[in-house]
Protein backbone atom coordinates (compact mmCIF):
# COMPACT_ATOMS: atom_id res chain seq x y z
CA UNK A 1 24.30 -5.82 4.85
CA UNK A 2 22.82 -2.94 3.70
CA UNK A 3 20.51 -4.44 1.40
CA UNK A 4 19.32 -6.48 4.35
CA UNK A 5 18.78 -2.90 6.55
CA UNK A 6 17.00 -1.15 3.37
CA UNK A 7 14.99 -3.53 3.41
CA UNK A 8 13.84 -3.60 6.73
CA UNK A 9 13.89 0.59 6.82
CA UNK A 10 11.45 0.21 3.70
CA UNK A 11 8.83 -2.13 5.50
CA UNK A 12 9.16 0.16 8.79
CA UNK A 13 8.42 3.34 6.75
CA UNK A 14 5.49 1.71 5.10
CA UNK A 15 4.09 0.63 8.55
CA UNK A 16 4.50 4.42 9.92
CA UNK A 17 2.92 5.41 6.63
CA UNK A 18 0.05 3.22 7.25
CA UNK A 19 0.01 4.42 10.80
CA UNK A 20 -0.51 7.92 9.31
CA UNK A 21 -3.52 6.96 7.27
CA UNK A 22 -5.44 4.58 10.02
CA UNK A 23 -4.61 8.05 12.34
CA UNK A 24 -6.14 10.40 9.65
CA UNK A 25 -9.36 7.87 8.69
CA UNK A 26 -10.19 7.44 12.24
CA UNK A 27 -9.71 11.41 12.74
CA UNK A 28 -12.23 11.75 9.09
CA UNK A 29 -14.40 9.08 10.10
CA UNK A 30 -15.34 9.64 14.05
CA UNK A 31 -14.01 6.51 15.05
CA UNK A 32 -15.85 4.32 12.41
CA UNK A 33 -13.81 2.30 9.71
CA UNK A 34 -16.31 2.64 6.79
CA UNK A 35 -14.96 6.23 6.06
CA UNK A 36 -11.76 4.69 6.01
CA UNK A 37 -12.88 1.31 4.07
CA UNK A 38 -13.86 3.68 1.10
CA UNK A 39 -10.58 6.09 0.97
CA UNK A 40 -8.42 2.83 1.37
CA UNK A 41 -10.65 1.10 -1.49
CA UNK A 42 -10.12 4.79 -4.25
CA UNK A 43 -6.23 3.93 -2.51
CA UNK A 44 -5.93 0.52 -4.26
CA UNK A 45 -8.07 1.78 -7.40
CA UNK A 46 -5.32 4.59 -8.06
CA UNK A 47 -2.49 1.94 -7.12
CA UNK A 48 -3.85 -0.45 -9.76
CA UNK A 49 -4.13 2.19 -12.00
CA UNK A 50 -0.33 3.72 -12.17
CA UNK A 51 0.78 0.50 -11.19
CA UNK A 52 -0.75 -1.22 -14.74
CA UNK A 53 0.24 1.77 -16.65
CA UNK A 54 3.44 2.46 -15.20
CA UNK A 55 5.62 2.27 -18.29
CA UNK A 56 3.11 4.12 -21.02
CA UNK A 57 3.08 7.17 -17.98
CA UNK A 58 6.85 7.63 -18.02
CA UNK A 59 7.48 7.45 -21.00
CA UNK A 60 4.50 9.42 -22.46
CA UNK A 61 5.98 12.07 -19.34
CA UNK A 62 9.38 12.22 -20.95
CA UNK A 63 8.32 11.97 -24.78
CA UNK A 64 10.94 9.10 -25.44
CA UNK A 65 10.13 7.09 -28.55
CA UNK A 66 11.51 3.60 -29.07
CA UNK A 67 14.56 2.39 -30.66
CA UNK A 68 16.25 -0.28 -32.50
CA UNK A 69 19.86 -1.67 -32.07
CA UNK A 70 21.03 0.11 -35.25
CA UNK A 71 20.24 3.35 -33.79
CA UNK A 72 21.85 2.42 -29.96
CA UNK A 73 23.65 -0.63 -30.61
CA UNK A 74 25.71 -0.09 -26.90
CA UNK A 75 22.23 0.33 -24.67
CA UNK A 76 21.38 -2.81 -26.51
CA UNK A 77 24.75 -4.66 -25.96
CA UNK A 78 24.64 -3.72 -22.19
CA UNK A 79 21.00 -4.47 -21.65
CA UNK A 80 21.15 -7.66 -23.41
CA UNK A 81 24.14 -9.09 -21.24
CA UNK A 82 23.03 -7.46 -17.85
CA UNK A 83 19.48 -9.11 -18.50
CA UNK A 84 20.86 -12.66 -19.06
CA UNK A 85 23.04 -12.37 -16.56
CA UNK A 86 20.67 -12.26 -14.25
CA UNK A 87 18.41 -14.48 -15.90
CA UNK A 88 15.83 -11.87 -16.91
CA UNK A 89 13.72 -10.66 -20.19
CA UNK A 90 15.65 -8.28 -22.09
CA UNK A 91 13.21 -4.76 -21.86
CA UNK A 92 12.70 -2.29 -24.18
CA UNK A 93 14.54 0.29 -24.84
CA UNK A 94 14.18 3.86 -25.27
CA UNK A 95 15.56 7.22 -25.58
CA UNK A 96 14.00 10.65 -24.71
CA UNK A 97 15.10 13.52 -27.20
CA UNK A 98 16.69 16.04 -23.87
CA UNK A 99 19.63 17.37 -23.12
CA UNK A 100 19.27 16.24 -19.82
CA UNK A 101 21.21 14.07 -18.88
CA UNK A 102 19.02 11.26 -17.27
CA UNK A 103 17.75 7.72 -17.05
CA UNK A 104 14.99 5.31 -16.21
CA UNK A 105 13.74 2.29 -15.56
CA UNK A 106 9.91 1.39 -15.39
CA UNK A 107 7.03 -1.44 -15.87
CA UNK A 108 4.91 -3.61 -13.55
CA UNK A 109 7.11 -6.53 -14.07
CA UNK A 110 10.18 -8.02 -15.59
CA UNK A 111 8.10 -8.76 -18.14
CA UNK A 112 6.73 -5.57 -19.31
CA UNK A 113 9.36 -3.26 -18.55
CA UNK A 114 10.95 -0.49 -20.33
CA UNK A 115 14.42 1.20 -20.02
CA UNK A 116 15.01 4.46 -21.39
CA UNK A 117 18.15 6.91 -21.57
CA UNK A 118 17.99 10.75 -23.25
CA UNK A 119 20.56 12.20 -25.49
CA UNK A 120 22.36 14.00 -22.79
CA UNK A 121 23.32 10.91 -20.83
CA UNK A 122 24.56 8.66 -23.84
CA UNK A 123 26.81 12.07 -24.79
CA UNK A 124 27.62 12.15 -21.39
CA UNK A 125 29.01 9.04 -20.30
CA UNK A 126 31.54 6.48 -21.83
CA UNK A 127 30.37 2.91 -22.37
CA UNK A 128 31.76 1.45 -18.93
CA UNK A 129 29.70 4.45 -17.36
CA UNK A 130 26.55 3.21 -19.12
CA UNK A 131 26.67 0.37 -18.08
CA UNK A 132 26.71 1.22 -14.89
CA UNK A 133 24.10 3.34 -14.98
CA UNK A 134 21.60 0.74 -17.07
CA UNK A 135 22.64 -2.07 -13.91
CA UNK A 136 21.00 0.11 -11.46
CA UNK A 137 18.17 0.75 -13.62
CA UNK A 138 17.72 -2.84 -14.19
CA UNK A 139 17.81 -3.53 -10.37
CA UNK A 140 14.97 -1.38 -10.03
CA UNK A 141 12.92 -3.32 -12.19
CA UNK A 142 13.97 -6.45 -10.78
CA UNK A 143 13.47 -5.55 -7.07
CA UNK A 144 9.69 -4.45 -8.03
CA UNK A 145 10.75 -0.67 -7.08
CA UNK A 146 7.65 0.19 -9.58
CA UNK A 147 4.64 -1.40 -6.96
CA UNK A 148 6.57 -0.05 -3.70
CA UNK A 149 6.97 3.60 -5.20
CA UNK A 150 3.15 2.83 -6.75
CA UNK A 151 1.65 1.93 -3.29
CA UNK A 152 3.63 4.63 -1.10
CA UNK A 153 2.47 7.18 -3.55
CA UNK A 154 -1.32 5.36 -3.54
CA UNK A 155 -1.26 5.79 0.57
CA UNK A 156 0.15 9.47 0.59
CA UNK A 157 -2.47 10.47 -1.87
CA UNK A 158 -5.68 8.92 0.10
CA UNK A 159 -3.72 10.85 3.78
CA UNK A 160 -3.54 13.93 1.71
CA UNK A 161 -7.50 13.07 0.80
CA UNK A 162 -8.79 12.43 3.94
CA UNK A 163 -6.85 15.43 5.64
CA UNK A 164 -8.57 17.61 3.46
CA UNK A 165 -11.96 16.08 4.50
CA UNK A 166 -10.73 16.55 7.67
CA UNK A 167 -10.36 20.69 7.40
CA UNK A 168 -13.49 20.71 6.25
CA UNK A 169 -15.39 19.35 8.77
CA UNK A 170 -13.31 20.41 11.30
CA UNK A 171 -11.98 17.75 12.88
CA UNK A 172 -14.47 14.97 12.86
CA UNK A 173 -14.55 12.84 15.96
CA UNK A 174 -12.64 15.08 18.37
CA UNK A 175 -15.79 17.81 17.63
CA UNK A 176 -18.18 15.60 18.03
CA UNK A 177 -17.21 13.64 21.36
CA UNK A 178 -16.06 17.25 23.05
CA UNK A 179 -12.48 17.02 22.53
CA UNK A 180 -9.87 19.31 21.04
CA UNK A 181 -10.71 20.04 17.31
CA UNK A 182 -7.69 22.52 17.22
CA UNK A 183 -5.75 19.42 17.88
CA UNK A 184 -7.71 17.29 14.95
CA UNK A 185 -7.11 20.08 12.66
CA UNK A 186 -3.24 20.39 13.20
CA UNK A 187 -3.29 16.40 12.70
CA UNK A 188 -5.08 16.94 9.60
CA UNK A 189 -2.63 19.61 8.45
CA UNK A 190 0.70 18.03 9.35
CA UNK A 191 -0.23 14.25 8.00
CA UNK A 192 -0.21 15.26 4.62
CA UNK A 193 2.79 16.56 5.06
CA UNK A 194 4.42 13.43 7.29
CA UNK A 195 2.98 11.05 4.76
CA UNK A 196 5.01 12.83 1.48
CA UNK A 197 8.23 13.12 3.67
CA UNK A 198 7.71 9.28 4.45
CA UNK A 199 7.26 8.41 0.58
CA UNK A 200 10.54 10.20 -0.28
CA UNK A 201 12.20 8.32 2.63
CA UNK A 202 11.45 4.91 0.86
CA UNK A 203 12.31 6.24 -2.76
CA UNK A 204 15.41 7.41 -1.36
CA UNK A 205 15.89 3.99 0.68
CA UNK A 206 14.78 2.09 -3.17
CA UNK A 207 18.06 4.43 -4.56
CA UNK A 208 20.38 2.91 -2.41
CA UNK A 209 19.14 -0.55 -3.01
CA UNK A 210 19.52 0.06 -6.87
CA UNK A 211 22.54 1.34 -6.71
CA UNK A 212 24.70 -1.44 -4.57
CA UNK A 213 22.30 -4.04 -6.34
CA UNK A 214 23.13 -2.76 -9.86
CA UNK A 215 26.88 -2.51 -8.78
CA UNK A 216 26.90 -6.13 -8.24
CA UNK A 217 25.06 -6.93 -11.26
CA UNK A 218 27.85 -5.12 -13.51
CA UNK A 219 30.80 -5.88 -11.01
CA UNK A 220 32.03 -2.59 -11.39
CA UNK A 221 30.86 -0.30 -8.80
CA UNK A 222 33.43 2.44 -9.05
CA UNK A 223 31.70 3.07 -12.77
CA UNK A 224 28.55 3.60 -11.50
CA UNK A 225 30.21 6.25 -8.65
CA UNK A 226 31.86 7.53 -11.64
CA UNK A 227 28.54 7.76 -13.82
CA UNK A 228 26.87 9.50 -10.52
CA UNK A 229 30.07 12.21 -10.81
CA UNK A 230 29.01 13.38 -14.05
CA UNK A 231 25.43 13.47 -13.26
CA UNK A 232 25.27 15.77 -10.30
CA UNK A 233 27.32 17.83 -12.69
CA UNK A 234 24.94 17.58 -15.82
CA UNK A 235 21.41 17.77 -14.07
CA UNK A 236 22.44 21.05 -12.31
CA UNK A 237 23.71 22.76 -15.35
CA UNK A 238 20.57 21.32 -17.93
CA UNK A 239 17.53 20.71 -14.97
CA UNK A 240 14.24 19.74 -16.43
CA UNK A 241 11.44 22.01 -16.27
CA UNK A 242 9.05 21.55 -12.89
CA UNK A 243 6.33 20.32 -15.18
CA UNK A 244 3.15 18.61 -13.17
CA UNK A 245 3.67 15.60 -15.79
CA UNK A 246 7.42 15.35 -15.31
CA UNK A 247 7.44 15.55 -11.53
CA UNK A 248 5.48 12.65 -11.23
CA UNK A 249 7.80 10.66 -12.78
CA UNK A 250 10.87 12.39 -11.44
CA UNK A 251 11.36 10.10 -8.46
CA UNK A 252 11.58 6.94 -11.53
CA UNK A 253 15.06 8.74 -12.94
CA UNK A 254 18.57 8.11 -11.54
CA UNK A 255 19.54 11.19 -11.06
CA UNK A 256 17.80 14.55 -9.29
CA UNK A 257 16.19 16.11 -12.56
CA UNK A 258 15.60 19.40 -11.24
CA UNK A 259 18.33 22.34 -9.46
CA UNK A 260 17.01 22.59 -5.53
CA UNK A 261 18.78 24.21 -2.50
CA UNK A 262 17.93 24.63 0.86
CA UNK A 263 14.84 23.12 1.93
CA UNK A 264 14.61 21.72 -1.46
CA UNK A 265 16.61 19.25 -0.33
CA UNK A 266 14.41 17.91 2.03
CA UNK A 267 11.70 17.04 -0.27
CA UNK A 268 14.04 15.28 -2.68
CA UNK A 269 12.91 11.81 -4.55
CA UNK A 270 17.11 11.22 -4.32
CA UNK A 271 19.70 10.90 -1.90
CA UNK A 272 22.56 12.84 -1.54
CA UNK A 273 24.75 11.74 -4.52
CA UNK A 274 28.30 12.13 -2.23
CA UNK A 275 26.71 9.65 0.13
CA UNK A 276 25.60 6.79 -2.96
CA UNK A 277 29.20 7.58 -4.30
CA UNK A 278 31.14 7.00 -0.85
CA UNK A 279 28.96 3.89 -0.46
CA UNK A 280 29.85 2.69 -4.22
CA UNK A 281 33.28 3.61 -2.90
CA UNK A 282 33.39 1.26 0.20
CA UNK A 283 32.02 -1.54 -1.88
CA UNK A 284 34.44 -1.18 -4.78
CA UNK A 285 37.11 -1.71 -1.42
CA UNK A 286 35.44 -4.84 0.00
CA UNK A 287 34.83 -6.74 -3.16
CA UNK A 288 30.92 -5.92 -3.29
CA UNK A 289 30.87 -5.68 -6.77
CA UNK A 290 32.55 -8.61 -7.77
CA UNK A 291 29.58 -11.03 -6.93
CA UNK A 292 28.00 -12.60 -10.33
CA UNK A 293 24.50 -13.50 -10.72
């Protein structure tokens, strides 16, 4: 059921964010589509880009280096059983060298993907934990997270473009035709704006998904809930640094990596962690994670 209504609430917020950027071209553009033809065209060029390189960004972003199953033979035990269990290529693994405790999951496909865990979350958790935590990162790879977080953040990007063009001319078509540019200009101002609050929505919609997905995968969602305990606890006492490189990749990692109150909140890549865990909760009670792939 709720995978069903994410689902759904992820192809609704795409079509508002859409919405946002047909509003903003035709604001730019003074009613004519070829503005709009050539923002949307740099849209699927940047898409492409972070799309492809996905993987090498993340990873590059949290220095992790690649390891073998001498060094971590539990994330390869785990990995290797969740991944043919559900009938999947085994992905590489890494770990990044922080305290922080943290994880990942990235790659265009099945394919080429990559998981990686730091130091702080394999001191952190116990093996059932882990496991937990590496089925919802697996989900995300498997449910193509990496193009809808790719695309949303591709479409935000060309609003927050063409707003800008929009301040500087001052409005565009309402000027032109006699309308209100004070209107066009608090369009252009608030889009950018509507369009980063809609790409959160659907990375926090994506967490949900990965989280009751993963659950089932492992067939232990109370260790997940569990895992998610510990790292509300560990990513407010060792947050990374707001580093350009590492918020960019922030919205990839399970957990909130930085400390945030207030309004914060409302530009989180994460949900609330007591609502994942009473969700976990309720589908620990109705047998949701006891479905095998």
């Amino acid at each position: 059921m709720h995978q069903h209504f994410n689902g759904v609430k992820t192809a609704a917020l795409f079509g508002v964010l859409w919405a946002v950027l047909l509003g903003i071209g035709w604001l730019v553009g003074g009613g004519s589509a070829r503005v709009l033809l050539i923002f949307a065209g740099l849209g699927v060029v940047m898409t492409a880009y972070s799309y492809w390189n996905s993987d090498k960004i993340a990873i590059r972003a949290m220095r992790a280096r690649p390891v073998s199953e001498l060094e971590q033979p539990a994330m390869y035990r785990i990995v290797r059983e969740l991944s043919t269990q559900a009938r999947q290529p085994m992905p590489r693994l890494y770990v990044s060298p922080t305290a922080a405790p943290n994880a990942f999951a990235t790659g265009r496909n099945p394919q080429n993907a990559a998981v990686c865990c730091t130091e702080g979350i394999l001191h952190l958790l116990d093996e059932r934990e882990l496991r937990g935590v590496l089925g919802h990162e697996l989900m995300h790879v498997y449910n193509r997270d990496i193009l809808t977080s790719s695309v949303a953040a591709a479409v935000a990007g060309v609003i927050t473009s063409l707003a800008q063009m929009a301040l500087i001319f001052g409005g565009g078509s309402d000027r032109d035709r006699g309308g209100n540019p004070i209107a066009g200009l608090v369009l252009a101002l608030l889009a950018p704006l509507a369009a980063t609050l809609i790409q959160l929505a659907i990375s926090r919609t994506r967490e949900y998904d990965a989280d009751e997905d993963g659950a089932r995968l492992t067939g232990d969602p109370l260790a997940l809930a569990s895992a998610l305990r510990k790292l509300e606890r560990g990513t407010k006492a060792r947050p990374l640094p707001q580093e350009r490189e590492l918020v960019d990749v922030s919205h990839l990692m399970i957990a909130n990596p930085f400390s945030g109150q207030g309004l914060a909140r409302m530009f989180a890549t994460h949900p609330p962690m007591a609502e994942r865990i009473a969700r976990l909760e309720a589908q620990a009670g109705t047998g949701g994670g006891l479905t095998r792939y």
